[in-house]
PDB file of N, CA and C in Angstrom:
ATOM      1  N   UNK A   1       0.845  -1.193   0.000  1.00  0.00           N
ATOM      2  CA  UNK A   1       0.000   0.000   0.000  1.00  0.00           C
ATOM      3  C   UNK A   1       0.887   1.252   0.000  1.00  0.00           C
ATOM      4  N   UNK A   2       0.290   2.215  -0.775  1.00  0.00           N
ATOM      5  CA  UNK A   2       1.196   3.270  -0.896  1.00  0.00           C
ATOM      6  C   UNK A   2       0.982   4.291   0.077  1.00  0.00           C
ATOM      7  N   UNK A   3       1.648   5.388   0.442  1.00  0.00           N
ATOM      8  CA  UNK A   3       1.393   6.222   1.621  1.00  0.00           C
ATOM      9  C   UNK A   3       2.167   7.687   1.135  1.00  0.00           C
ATOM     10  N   UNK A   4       1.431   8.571   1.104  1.00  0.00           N
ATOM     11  CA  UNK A   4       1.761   9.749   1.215  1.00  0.00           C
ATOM     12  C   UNK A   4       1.769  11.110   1.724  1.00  0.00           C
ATOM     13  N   UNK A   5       3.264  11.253   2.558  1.00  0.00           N
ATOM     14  CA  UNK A   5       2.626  12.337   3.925  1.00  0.00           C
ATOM     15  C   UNK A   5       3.698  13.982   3.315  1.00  0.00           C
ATOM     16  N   UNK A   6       3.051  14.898   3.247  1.00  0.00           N
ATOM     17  CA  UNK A   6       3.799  15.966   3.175  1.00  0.00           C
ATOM     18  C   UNK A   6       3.096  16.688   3.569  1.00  0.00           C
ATOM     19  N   UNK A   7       3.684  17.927   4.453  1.00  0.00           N
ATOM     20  CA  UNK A   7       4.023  19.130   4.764  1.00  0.00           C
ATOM     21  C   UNK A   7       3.432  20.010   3.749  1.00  0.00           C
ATOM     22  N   UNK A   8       2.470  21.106   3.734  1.00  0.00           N
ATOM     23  CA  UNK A   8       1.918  22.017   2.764  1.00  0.00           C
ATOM     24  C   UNK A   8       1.469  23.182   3.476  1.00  0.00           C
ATOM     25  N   UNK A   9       2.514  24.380   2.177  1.00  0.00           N
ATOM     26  CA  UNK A   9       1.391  25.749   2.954  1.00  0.00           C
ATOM     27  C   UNK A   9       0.269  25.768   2.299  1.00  0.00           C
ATOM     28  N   UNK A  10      -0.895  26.111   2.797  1.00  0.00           N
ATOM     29  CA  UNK A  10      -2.046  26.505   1.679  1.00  0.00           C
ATOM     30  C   UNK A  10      -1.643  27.753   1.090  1.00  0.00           C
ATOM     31  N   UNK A  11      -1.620  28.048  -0.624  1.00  0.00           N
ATOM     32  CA  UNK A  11      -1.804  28.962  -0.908  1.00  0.00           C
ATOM     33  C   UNK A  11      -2.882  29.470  -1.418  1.00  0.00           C
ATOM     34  N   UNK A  12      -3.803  28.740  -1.553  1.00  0.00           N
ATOM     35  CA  UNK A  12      -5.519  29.133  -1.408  1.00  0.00           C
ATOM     36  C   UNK A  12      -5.957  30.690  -0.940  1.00  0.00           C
ATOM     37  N   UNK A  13      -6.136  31.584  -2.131  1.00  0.00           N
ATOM     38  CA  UNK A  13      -6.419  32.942  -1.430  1.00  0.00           C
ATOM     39  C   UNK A  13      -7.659  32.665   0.101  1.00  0.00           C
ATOM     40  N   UNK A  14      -8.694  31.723  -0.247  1.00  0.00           N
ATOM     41  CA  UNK A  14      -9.542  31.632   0.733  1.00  0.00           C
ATOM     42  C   UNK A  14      -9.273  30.572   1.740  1.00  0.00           C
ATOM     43  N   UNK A  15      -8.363  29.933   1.225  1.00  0.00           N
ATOM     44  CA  UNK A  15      -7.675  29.003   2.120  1.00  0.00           C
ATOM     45  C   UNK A  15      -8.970  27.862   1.959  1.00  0.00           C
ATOM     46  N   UNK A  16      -9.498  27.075   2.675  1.00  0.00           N
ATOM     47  CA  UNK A  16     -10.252  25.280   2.580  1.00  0.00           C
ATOM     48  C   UNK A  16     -11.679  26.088   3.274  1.00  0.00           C
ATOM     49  N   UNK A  17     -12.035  27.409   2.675  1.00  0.00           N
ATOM     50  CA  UNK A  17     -13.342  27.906   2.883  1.00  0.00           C
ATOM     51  C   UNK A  17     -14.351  27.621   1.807  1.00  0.00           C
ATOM     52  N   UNK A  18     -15.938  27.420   2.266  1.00  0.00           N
ATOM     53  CA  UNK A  18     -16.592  26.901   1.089  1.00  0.00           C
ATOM     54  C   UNK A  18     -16.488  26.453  -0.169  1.00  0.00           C
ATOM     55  N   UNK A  19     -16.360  27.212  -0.837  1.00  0.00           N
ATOM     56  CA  UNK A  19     -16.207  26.148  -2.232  1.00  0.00           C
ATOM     57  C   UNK A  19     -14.843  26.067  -2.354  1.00  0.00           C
ATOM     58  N   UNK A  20     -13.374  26.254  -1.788  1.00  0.00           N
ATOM     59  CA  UNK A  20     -12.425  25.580  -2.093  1.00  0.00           C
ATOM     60  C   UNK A  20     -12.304  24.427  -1.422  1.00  0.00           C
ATOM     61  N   UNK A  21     -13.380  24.390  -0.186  1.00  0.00           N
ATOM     62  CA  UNK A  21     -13.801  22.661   0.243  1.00  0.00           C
ATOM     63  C   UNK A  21     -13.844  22.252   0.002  1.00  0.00           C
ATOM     64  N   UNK A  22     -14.884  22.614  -0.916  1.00  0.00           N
ATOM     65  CA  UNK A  22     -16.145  21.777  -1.437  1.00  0.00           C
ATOM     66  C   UNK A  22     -15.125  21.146  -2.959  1.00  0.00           C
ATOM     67  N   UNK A  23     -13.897  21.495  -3.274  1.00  0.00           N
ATOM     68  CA  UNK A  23     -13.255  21.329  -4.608  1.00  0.00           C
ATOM     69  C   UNK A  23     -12.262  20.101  -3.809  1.00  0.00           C
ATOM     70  N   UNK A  24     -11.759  20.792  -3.177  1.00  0.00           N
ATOM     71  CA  UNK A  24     -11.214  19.621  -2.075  1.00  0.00           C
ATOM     72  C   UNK A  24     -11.376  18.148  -2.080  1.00  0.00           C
ATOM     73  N   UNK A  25     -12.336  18.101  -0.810  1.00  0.00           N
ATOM     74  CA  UNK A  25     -13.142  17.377  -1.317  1.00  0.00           C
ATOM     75  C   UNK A  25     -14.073  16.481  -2.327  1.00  0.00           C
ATOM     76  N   UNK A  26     -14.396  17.092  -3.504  1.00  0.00           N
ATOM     77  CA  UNK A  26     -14.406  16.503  -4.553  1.00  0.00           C
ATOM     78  C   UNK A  26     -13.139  15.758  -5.151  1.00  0.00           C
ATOM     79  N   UNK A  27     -11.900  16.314  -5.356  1.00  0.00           N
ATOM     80  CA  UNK A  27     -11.016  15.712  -5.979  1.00  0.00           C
ATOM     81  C   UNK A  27     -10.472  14.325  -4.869  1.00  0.00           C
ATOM     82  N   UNK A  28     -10.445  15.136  -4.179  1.00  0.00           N
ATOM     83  CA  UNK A  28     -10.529  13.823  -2.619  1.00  0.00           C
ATOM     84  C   UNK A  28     -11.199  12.500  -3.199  1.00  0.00           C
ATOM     85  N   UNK A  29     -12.185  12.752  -3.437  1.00  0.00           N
ATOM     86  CA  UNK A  29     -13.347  11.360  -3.676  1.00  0.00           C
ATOM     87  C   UNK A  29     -12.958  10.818  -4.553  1.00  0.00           C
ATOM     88  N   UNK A  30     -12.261  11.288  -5.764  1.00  0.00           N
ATOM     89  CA  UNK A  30     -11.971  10.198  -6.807  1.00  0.00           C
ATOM     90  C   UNK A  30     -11.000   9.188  -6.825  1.00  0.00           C
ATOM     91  N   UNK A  31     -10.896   9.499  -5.691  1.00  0.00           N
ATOM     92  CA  UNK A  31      -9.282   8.335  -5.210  1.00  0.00           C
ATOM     93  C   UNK A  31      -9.826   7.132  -4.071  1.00  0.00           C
ATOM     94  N   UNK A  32      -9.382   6.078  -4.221  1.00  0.00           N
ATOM     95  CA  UNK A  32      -9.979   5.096  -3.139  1.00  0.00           C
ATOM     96  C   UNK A  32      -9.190   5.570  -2.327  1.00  0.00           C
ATOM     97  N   UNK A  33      -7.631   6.129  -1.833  1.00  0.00           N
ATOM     98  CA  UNK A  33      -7.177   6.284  -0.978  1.00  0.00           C
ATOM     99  C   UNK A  33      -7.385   6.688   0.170  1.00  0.00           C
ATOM    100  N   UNK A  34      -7.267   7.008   1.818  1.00  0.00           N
ATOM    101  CA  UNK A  34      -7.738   7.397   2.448  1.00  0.00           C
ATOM    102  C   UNK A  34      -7.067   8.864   2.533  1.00  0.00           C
ATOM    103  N   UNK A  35      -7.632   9.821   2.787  1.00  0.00           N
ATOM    104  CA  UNK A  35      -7.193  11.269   3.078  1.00  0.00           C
ATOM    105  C   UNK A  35      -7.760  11.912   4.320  1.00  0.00           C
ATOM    106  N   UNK A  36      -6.281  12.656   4.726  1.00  0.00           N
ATOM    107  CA  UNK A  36      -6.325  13.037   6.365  1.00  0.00           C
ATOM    108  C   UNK A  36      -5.671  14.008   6.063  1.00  0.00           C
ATOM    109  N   UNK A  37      -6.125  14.950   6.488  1.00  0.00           N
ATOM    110  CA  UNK A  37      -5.631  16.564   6.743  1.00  0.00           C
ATOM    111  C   UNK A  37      -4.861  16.979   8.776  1.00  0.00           C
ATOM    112  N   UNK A  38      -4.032  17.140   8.432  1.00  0.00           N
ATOM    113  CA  UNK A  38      -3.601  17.188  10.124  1.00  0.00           C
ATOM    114  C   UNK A  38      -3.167  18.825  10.378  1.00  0.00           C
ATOM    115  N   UNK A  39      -3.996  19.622  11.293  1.00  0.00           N
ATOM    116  CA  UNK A  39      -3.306  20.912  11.463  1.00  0.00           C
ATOM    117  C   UNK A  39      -3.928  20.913  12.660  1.00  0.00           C
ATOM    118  N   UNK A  40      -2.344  22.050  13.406  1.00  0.00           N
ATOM    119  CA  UNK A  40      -2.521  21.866  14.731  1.00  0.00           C
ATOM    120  C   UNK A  40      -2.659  20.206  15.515  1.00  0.00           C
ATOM    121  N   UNK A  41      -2.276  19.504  15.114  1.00  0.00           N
ATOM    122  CA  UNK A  41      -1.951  18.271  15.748  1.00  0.00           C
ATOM    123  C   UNK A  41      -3.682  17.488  15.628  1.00  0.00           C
ATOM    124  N   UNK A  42      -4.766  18.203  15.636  1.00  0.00           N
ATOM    125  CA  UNK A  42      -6.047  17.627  15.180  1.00  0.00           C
ATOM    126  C   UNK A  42      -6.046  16.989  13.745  1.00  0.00           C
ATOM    127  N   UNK A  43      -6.279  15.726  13.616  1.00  0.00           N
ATOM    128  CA  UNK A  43      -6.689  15.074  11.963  1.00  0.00           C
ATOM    129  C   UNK A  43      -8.116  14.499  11.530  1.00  0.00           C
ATOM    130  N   UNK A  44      -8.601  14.970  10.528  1.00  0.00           N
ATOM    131  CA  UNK A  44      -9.735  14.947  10.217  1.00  0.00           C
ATOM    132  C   UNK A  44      -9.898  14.250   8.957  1.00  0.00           C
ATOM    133  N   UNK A  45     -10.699  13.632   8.122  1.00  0.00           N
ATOM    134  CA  UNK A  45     -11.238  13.104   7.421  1.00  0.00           C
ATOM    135  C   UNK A  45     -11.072  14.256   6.347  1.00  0.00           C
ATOM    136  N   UNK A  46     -10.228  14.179   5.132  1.00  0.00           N
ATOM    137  CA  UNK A  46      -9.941  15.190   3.842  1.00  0.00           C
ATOM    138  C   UNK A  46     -11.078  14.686   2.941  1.00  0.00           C
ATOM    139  N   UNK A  47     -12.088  14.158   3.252  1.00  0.00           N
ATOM    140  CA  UNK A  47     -13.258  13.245   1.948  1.00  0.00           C
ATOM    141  C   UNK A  47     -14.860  14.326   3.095  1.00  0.00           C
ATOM    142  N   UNK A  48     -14.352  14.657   3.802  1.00  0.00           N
ATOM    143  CA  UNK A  48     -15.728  14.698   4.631  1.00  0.00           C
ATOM    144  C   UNK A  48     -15.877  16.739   4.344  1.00  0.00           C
ATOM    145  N   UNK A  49     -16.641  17.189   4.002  1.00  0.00           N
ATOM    146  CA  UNK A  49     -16.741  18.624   3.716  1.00  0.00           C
ATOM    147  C   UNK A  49     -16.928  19.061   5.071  1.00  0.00           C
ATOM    148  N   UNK A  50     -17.520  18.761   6.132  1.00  0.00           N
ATOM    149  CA  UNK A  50     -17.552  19.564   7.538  1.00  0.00           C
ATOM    150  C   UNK A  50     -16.455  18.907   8.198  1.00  0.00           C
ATOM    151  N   UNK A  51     -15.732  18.157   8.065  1.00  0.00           N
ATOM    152  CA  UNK A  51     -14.525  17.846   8.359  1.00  0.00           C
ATOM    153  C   UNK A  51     -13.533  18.920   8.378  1.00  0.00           C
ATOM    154  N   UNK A  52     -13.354  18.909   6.914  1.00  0.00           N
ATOM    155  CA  UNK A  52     -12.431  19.750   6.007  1.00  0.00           C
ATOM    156  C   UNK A  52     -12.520  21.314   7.134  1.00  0.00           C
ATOM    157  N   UNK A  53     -13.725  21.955   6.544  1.00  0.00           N
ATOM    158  CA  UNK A  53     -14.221  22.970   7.128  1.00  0.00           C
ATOM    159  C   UNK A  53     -13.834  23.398   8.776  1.00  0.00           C
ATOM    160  N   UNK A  54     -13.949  22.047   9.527  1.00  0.00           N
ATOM    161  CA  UNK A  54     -13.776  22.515  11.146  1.00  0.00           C
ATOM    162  C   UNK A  54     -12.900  22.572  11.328  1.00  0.00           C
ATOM    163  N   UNK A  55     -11.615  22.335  10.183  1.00  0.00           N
ATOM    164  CA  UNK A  55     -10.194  22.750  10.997  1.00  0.00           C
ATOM    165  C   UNK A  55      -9.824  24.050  10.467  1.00  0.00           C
ATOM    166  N   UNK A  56     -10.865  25.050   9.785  1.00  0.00           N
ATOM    167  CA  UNK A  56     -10.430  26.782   9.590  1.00  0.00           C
ATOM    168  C   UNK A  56      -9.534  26.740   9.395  1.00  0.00           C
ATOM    169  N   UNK A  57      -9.126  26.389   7.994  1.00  0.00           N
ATOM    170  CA  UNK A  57      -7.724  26.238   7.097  1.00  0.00           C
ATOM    171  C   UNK A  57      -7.895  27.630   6.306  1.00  0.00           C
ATOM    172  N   UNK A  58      -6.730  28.351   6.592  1.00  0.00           N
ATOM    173  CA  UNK A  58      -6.737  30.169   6.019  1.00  0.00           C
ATOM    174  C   UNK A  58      -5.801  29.851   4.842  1.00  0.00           C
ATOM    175  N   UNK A  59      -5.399  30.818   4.163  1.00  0.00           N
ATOM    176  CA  UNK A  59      -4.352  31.070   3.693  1.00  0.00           C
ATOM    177  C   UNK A  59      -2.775  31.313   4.592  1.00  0.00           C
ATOM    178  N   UNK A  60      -1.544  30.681   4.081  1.00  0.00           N
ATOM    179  CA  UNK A  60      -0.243  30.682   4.575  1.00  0.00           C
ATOM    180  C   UNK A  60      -0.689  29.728   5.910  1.00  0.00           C
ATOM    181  N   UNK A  61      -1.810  28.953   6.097  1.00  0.00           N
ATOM    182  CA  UNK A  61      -1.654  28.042   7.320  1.00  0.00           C
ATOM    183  C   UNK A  61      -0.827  26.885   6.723  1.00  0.00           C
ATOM    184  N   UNK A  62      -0.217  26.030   7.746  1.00  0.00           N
ATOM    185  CA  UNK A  62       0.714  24.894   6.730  1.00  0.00           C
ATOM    186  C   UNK A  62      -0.168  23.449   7.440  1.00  0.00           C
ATOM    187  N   UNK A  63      -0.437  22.773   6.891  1.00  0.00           N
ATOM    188  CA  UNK A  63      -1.064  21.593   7.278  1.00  0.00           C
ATOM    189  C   UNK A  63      -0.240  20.222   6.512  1.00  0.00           C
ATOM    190  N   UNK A  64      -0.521  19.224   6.645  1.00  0.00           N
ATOM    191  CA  UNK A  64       0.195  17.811   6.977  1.00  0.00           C
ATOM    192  C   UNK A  64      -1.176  16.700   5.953  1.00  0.00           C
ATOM    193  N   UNK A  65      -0.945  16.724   5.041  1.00  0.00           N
ATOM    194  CA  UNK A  65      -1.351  15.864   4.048  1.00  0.00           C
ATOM    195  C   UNK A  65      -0.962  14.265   3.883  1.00  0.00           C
ATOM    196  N   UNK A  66      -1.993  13.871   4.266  1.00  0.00           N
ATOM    197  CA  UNK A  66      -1.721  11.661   5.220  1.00  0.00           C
ATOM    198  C   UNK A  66      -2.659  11.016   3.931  1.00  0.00           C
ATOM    199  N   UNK A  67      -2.035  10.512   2.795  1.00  0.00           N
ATOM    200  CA  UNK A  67      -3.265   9.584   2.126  1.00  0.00           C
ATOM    201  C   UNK A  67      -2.543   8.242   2.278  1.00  0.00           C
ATOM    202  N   UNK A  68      -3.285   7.139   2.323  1.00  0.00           N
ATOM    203  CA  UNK A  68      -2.749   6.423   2.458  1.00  0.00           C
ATOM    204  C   UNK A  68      -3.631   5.327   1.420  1.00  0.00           C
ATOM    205  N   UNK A  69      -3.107   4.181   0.591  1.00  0.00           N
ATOM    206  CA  UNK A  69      -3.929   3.513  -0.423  1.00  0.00           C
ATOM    207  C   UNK A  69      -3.025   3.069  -1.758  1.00  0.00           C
ATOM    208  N   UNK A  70      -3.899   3.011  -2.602  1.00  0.00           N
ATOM    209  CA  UNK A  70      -2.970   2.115  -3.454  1.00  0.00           C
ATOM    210  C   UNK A  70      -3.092   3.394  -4.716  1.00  0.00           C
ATOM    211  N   UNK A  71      -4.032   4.488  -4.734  1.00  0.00           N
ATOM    212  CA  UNK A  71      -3.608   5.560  -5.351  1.00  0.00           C
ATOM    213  C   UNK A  71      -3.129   6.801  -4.930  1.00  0.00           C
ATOM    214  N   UNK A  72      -2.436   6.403  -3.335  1.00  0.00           N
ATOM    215  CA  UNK A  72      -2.075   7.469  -2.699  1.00  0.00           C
ATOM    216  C   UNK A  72      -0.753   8.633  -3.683  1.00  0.00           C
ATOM    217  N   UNK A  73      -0.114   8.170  -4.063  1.00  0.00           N
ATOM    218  CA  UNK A  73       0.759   8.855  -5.064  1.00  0.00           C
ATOM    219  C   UNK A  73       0.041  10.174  -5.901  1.00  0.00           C
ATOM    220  N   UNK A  74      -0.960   9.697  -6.429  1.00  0.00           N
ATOM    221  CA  UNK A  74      -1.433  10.468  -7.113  1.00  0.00           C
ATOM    222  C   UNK A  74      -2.432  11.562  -6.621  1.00  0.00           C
ATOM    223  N   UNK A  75      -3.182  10.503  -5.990  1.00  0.00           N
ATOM    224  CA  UNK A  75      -3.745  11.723  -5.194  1.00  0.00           C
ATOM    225  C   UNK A  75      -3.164  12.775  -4.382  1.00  0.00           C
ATOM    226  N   UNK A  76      -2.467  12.244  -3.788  1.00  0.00           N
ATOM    227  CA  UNK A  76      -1.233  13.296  -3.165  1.00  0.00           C
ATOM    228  C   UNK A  76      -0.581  14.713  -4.175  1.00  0.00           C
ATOM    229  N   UNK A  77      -0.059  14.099  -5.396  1.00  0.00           N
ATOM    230  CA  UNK A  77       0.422  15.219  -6.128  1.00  0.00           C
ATOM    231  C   UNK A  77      -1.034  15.880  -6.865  1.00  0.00           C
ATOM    232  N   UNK A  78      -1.874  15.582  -7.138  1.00  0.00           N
ATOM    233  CA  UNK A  78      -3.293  16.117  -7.336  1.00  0.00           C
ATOM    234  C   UNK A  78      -3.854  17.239  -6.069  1.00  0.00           C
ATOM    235  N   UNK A  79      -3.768  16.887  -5.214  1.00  0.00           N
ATOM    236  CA  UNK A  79      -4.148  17.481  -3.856  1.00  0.00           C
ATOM    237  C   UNK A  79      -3.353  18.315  -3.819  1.00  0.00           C
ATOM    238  N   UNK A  80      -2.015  18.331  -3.133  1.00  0.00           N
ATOM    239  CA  UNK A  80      -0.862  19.366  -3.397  1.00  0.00           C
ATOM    240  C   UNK A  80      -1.005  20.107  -4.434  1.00  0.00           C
ATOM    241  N   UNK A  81      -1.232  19.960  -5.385  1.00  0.00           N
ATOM    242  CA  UNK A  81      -1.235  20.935  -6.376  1.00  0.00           C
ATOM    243  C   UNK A  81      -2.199  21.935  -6.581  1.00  0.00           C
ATOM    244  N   UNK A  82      -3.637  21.516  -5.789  1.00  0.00           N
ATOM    245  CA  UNK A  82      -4.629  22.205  -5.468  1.00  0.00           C
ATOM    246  C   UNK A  82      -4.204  23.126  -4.378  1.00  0.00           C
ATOM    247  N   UNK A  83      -3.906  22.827  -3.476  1.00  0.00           N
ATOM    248  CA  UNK A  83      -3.706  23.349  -2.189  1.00  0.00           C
ATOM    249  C   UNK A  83      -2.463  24.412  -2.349  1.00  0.00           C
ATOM    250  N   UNK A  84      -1.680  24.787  -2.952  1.00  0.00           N
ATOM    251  CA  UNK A  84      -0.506  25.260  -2.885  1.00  0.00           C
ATOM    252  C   UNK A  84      -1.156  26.576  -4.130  1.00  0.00           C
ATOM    253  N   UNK A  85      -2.047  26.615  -4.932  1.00  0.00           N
ATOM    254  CA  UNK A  85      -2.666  27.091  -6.387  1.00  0.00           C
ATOM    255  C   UNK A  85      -2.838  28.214  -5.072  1.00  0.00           C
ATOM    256  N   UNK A  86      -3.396  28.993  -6.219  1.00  0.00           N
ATOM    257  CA  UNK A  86      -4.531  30.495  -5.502  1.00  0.00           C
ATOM    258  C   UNK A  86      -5.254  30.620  -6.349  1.00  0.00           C
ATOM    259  N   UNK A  87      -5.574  29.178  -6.419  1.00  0.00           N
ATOM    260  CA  UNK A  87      -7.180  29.483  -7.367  1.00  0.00           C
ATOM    261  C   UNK A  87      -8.467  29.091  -6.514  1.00  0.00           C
ATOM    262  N   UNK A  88      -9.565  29.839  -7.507  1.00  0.00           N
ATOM    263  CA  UNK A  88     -10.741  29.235  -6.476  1.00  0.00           C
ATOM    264  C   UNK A  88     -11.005  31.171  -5.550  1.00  0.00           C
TER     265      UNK A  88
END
């Protein structure tokens, strides 16, 4: 099983607020892998939108990206690449 953990600033002008959740999340789902968002030492479910949401992910916060699965690779550089954008 593959596993992928890195370190990320958000560069998300709105940071993991409503619809960059909600995008989140979506790309989240297309992966069987499991996804875990860790900030501030709390980890939450990266597939769950009020998940996502209750850890008030801003812009320049740095959070800890955990997928773990057999498409964790990809999803990982998919995710990262969202998260680091200032789009949305």
């Amino acid at each position: 099983m593959e596993r992928f953990e890195q370190e990320i600033i958000v560069g998300n002008l709105h940071g993991l607020h409503a619809r960059p959740a909600a995008i989140f999340v979506q790309i989240a789902n297309k992966f069987d892998s499991s996804v875990k968002i860790e900030k501030d030492s709390e980890v939450v479910d990266g597939k769950s939108i009020i998940a996502v949401l209750s850890l008030g992910v801003s812009k320049g916060t740095r959070i800890r990206l955990i997928i773990e699965g057999n498409d964790a690779e990809e999803a990982g550089r998919e995710l990262k690449k969202f998260l680091e954008s200032n789009n949305g």
